[in-house]
N, C-alpha and C. Protein backbone atom coordinates (compact mmCIF):
# COMPACT_ATOMS: atom_id res chain seq x y z
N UNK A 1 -10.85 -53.55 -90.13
CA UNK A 1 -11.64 -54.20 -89.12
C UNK A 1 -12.90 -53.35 -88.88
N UNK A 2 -14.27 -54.14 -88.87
CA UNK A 2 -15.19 -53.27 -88.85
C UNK A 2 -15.14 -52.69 -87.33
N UNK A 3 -16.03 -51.80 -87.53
CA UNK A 3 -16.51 -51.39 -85.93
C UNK A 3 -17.68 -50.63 -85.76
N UNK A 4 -17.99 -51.46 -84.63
CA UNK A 4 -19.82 -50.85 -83.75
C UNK A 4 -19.48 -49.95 -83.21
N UNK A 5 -21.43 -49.01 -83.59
CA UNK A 5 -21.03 -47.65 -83.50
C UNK A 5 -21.79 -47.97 -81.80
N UNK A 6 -21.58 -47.64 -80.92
CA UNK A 6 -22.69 -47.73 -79.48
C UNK A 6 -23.33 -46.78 -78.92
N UNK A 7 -23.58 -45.35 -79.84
CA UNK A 7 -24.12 -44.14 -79.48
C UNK A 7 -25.60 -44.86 -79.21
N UNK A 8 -25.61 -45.22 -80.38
CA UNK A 8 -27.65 -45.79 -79.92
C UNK A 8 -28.06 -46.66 -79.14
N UNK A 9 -27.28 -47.40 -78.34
CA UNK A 9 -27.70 -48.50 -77.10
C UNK A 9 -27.28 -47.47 -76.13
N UNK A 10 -26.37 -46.56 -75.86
CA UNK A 10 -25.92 -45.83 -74.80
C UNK A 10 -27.23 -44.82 -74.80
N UNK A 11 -27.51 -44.39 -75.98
CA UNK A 11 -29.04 -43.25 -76.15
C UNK A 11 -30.31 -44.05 -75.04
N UNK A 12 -30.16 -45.32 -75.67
CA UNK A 12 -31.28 -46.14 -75.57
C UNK A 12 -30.88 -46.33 -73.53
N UNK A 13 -30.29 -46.69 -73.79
CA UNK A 13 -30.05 -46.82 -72.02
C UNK A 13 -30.49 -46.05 -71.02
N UNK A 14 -30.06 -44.86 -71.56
CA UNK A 14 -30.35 -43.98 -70.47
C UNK A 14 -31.82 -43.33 -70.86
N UNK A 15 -32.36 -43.29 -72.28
CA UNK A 15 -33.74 -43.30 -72.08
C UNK A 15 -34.42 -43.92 -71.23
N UNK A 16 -34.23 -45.26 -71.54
CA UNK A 16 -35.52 -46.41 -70.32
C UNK A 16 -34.61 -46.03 -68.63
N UNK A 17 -33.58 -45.50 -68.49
CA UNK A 17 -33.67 -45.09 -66.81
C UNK A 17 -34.54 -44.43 -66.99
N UNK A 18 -34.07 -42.74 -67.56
CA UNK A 18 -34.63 -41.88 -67.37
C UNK A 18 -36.43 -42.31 -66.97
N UNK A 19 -36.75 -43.07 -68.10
CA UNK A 19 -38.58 -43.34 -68.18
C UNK A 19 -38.45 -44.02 -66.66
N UNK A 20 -37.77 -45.21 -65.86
CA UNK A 20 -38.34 -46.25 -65.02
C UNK A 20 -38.34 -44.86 -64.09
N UNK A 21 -37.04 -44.30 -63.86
CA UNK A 21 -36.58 -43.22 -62.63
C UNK A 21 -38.49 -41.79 -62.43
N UNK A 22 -38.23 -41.53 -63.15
CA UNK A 22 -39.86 -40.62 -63.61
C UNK A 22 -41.03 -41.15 -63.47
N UNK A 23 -41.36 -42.38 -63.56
CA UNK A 23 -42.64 -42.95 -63.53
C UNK A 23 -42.82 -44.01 -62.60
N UNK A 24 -41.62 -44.20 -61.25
CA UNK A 24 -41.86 -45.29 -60.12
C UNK A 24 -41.90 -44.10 -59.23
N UNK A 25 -42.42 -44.54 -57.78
CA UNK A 25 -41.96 -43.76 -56.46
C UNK A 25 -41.26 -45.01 -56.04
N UNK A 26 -39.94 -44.35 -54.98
CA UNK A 26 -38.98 -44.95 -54.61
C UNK A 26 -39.64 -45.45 -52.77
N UNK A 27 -40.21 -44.54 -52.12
CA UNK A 27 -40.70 -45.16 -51.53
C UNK A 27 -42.14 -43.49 -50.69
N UNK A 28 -43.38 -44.55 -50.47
CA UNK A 28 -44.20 -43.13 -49.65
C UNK A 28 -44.11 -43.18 -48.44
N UNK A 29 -44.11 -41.77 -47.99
CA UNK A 29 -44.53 -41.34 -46.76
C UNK A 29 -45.64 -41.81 -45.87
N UNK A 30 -45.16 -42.01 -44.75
CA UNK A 30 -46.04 -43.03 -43.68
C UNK A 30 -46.26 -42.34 -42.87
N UNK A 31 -47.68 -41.69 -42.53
CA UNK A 31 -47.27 -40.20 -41.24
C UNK A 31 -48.36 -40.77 -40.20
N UNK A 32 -48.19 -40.94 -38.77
CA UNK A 32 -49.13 -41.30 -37.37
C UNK A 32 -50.24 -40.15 -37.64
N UNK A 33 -51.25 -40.34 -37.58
CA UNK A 33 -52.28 -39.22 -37.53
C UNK A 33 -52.44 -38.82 -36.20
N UNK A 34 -52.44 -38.26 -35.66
CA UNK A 34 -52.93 -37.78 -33.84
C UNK A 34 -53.92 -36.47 -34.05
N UNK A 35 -55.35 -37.04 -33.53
CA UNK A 35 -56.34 -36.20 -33.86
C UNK A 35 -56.40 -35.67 -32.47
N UNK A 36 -56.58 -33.76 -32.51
CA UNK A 36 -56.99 -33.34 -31.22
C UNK A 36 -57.65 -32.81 -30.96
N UNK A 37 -58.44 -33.35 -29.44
CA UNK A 37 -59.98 -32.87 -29.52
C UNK A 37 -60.51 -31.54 -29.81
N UNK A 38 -61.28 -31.37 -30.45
CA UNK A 38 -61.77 -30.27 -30.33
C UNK A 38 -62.82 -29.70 -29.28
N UNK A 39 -63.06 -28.36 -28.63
CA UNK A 39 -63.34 -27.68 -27.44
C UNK A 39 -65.03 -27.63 -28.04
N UNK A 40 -65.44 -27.60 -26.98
CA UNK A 40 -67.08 -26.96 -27.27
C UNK A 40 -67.42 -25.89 -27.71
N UNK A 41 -68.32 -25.21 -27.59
CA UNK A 41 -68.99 -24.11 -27.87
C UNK A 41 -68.38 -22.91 -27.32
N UNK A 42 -68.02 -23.26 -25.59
CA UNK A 42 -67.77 -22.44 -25.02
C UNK A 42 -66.14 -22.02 -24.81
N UNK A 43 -65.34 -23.35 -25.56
CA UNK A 43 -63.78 -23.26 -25.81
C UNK A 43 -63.48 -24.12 -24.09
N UNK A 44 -64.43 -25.02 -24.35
CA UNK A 44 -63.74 -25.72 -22.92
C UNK A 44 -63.56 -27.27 -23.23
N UNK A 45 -62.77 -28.13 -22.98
CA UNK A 45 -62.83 -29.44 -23.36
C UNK A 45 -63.55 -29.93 -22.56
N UNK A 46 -63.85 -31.28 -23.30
CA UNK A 46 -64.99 -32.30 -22.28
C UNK A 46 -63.81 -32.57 -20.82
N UNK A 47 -64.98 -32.99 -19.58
CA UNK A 47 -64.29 -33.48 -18.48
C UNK A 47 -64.32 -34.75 -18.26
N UNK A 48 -63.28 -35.08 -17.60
CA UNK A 48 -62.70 -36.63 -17.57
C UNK A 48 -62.95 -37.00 -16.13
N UNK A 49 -63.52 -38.09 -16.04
CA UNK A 49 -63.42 -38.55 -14.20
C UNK A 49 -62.25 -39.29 -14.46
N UNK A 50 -61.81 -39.27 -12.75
CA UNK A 50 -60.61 -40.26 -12.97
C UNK A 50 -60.45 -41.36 -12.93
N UNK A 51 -61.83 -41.97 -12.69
CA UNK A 51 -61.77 -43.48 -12.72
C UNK A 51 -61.52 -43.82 -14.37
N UNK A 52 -61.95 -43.62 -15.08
CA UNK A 52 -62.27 -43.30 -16.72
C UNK A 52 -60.54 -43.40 -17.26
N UNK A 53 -59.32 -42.85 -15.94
CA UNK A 53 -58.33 -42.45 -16.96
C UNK A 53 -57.32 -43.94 -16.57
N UNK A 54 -56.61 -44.18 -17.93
CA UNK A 54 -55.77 -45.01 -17.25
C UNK A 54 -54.44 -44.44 -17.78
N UNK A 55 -53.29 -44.09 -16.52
CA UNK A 55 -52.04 -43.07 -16.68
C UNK A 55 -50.77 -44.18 -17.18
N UNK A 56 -50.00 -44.05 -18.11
CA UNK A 56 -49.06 -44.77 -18.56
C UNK A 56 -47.83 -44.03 -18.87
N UNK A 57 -46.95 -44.19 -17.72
CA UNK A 57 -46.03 -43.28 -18.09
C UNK A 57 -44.43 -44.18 -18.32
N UNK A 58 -44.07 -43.46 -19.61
CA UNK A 58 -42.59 -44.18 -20.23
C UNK A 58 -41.88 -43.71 -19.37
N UNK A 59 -40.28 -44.63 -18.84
CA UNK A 59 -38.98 -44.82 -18.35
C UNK A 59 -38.41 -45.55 -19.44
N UNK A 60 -37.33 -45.12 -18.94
CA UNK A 60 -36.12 -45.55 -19.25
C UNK A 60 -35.64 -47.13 -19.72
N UNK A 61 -35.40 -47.52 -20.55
CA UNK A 61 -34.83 -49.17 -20.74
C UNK A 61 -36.27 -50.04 -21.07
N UNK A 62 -36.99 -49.60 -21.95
CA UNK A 62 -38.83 -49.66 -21.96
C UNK A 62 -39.64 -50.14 -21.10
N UNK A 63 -38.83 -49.71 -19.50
CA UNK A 63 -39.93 -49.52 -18.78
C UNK A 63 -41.29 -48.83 -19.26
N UNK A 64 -42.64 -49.70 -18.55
CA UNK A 64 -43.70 -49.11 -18.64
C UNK A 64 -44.61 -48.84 -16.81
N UNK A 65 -44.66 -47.57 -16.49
CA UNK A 65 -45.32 -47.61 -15.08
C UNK A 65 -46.78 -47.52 -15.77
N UNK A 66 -47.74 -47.97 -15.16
CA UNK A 66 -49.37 -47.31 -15.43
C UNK A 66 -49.81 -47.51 -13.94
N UNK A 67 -51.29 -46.70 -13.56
CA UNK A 67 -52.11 -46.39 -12.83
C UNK A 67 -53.35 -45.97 -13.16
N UNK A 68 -54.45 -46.12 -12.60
CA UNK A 68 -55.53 -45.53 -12.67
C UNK A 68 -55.68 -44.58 -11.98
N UNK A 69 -56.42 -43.64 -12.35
CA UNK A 69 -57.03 -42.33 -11.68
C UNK A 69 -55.75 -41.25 -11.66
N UNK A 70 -55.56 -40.62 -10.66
CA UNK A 70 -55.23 -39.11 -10.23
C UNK A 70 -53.32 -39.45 -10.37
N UNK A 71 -52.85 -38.54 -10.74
CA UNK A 71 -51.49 -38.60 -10.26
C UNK A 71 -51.28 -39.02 -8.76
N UNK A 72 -50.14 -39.92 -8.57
CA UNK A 72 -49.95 -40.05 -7.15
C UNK A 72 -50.59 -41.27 -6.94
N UNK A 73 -51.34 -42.12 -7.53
CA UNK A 73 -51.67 -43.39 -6.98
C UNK A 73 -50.92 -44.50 -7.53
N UNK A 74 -50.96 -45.40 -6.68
CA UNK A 74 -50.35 -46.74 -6.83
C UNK A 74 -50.13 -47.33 -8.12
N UNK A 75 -48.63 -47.43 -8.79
CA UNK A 75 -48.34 -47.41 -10.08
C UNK A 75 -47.78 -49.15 -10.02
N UNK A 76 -47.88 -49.30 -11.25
CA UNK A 76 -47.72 -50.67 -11.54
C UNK A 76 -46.79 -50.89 -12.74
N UNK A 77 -45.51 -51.12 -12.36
CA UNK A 77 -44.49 -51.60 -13.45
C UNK A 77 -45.27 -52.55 -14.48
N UNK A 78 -44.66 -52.70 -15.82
CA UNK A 78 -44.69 -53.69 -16.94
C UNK A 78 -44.00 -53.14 -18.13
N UNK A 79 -43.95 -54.11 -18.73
CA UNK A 79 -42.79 -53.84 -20.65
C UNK A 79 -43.82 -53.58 -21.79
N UNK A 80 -43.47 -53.85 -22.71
CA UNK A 80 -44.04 -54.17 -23.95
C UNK A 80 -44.33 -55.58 -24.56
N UNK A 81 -43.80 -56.56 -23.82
CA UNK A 81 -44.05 -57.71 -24.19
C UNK A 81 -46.08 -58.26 -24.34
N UNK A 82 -46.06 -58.82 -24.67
CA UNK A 82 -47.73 -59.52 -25.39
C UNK A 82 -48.34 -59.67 -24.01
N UNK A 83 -47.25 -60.00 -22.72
CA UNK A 83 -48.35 -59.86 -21.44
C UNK A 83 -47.99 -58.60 -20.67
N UNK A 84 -47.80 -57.48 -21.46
CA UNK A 84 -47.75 -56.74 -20.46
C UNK A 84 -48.97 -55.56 -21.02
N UNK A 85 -47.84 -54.39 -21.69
CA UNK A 85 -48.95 -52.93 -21.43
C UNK A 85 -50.40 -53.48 -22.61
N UNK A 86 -50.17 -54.39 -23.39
CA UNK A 86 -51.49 -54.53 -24.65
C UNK A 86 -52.15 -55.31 -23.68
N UNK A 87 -51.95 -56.37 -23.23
CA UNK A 87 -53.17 -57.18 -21.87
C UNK A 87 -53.66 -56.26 -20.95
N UNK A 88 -53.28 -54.93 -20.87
CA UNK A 88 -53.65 -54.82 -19.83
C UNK A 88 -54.25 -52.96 -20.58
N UNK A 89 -53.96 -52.76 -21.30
CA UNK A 89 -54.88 -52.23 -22.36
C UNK A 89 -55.91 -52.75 -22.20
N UNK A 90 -55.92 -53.89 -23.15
CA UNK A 90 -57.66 -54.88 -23.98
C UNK A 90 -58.51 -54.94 -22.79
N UNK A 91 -57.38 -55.66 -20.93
CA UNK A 91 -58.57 -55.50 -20.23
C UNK A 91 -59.34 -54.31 -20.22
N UNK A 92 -58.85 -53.36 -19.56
CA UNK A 92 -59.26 -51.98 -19.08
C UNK A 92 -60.41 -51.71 -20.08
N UNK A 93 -60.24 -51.26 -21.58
CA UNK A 93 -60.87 -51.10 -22.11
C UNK A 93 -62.34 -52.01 -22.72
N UNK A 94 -62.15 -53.50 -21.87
CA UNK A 94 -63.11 -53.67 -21.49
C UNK A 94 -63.96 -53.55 -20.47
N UNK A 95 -63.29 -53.42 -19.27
CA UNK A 95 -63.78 -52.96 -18.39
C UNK A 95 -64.60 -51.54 -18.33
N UNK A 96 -63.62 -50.98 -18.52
CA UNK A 96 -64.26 -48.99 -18.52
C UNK A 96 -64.50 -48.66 -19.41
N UNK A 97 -65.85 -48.03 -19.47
CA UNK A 97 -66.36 -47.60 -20.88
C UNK A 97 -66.45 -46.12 -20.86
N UNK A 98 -66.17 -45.78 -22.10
CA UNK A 98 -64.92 -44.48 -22.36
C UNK A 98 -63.81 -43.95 -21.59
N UNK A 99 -62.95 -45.49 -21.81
CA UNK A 99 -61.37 -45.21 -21.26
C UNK A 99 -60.80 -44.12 -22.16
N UNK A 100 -60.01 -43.70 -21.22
CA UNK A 100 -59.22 -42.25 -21.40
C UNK A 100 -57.78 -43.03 -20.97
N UNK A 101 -57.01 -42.50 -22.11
CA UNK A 101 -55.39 -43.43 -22.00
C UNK A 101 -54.54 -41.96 -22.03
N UNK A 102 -53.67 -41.39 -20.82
CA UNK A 102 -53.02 -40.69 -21.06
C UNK A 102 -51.51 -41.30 -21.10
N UNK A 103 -50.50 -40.70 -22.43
CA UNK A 103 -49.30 -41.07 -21.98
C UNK A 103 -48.56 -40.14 -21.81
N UNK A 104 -47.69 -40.40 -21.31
CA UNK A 104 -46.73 -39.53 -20.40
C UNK A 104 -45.07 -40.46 -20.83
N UNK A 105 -44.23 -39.67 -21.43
CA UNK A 105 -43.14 -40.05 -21.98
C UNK A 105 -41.88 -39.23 -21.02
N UNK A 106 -41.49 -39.88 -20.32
CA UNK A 106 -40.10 -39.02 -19.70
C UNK A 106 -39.18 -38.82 -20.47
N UNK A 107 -38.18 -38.30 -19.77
CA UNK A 107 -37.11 -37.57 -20.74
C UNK A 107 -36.43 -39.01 -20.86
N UNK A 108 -36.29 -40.00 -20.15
CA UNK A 108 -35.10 -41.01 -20.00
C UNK A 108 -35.73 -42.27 -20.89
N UNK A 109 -37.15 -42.13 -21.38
CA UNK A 109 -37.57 -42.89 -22.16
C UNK A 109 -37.28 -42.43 -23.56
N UNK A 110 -37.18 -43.49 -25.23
CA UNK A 110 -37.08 -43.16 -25.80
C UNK A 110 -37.84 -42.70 -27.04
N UNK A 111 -37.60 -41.90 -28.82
CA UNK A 111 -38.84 -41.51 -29.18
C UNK A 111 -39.56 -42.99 -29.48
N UNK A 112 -38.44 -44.03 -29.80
CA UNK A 112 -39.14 -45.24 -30.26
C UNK A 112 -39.81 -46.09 -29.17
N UNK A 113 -40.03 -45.23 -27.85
CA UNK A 113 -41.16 -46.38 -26.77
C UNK A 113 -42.41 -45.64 -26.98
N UNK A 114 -42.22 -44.38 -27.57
CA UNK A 114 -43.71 -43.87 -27.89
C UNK A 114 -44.76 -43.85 -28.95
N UNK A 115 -43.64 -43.88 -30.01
CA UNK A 115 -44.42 -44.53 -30.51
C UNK A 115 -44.88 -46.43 -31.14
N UNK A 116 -43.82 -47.23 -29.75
CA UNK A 116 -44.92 -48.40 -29.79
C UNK A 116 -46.41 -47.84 -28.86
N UNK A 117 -46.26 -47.31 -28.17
CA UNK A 117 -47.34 -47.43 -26.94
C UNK A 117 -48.36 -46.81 -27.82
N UNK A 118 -48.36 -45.86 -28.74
CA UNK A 118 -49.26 -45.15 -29.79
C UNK A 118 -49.79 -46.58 -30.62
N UNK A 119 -49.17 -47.77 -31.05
CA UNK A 119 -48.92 -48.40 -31.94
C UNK A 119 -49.84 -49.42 -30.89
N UNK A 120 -49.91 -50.05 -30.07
CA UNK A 120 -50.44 -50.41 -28.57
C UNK A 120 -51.60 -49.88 -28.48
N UNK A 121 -51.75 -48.77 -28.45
CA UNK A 121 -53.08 -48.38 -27.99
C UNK A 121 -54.02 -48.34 -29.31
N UNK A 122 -53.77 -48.13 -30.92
CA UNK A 122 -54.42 -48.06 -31.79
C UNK A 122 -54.55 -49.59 -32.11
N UNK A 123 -53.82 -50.46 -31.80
CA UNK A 123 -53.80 -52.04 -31.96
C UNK A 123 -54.91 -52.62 -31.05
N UNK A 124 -55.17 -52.06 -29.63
CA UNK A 124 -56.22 -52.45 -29.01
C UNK A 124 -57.47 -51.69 -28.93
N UNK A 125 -57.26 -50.70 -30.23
CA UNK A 125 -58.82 -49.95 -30.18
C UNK A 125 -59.35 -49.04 -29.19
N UNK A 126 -58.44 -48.63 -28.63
CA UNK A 126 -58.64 -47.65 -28.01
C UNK A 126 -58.98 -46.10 -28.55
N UNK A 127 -60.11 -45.59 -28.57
CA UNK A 127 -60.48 -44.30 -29.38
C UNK A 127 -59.91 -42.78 -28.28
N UNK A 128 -59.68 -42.87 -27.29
CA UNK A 128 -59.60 -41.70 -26.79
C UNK A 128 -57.97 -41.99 -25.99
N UNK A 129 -57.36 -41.28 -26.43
CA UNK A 129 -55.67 -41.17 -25.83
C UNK A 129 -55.17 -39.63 -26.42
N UNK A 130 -54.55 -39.43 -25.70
CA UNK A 130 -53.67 -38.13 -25.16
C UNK A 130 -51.98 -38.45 -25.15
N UNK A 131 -51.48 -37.59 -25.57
CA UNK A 131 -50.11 -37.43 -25.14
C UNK A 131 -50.13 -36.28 -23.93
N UNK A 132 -49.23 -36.55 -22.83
CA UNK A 132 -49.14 -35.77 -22.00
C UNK A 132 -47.94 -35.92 -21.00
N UNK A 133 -47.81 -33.78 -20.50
CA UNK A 133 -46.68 -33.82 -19.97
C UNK A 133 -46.62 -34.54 -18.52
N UNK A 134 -45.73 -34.92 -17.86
CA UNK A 134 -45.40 -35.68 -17.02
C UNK A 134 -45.78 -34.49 -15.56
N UNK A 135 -46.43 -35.05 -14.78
CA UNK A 135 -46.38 -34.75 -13.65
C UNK A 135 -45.43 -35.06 -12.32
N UNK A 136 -45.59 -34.39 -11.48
CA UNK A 136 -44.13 -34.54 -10.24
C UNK A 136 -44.40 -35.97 -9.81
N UNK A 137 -45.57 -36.03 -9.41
CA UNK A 137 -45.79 -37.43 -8.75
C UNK A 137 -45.04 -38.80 -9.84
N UNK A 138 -45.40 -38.31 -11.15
CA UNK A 138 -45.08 -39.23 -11.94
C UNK A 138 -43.40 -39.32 -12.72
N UNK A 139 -42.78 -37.61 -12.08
CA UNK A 139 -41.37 -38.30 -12.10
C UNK A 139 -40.62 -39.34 -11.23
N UNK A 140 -41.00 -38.74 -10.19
CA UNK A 140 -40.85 -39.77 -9.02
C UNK A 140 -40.82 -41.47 -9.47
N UNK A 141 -41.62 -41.46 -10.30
CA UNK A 141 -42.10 -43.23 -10.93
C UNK A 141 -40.76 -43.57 -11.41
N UNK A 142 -40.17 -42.49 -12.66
CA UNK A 142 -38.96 -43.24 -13.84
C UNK A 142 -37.39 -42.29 -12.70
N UNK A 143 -37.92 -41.93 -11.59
CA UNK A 143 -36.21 -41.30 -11.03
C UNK A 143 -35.74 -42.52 -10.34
């Protein structure tokens, strides 16, 4: 009874992996860029009025609080939904010219509400945003 030899389809096999495995990428790296400002001359950053800032600070269950101006003023619940923190983004940033977006992520919020709100704020064109640590007034918001 004759018989096939299968060294050379088994050769052949694992050649063309070897070639597809070596010459595809399986998948690339996707990295957020976060550019930070750089200081003047004198090593001081530019100053911000506070009308200019609008404060957005993450809670818990994707709560979103925001406010304008200073820690301590009158905060305004909303989500992530299409009428909440992006409407009210697009306004602002039509309104105020060179809005300043600080966010503020509590501990009880999660990493994935920050970076929608990153995802939010580069979606509505916003050029100047900050990550930032949470102030007392503004735990008070997510306790």
């Amino acid at each position: 009874m004759p018989r096939i030899d299968m060294t050379p389809m088994v050769d052949l096999a694992f050649l063309l992996l070897t070639f597809f495995v070596m010459t595809t990428t399986l998948m690339k790296n996707y990295t957020l860029e976060i550019q930070q400002p750089l200081p003047d001359a004198t090593g001081n950053h530019r100053d911000v009025k506070a009308e200019q800032v609008l404060n957005i600070v993450l809670g818990d269950q994707g709560k979103v609080f925001w406010y304008m101006g200073m820690p301590g003023s009158a905060a305004i619940q909303t989500d992530f939904s299409g009428s909440g923190i992006r409407k009210i983004l697009l306004q602002k940033n039509q309104e105020i010219r060179n809005l300043y977006v600080f966010i503020k992520a509590s501990d009880q919020s999660r990493y994935q509400n920050m970076i929608d709100m990153l995802d939010e704020v580069s979606i509505t064109g916003i050029a100047n945003y900050s990550l930032v640590d949470l102030d007392v007034e503004d735990r008070k918001l997510v306790d």
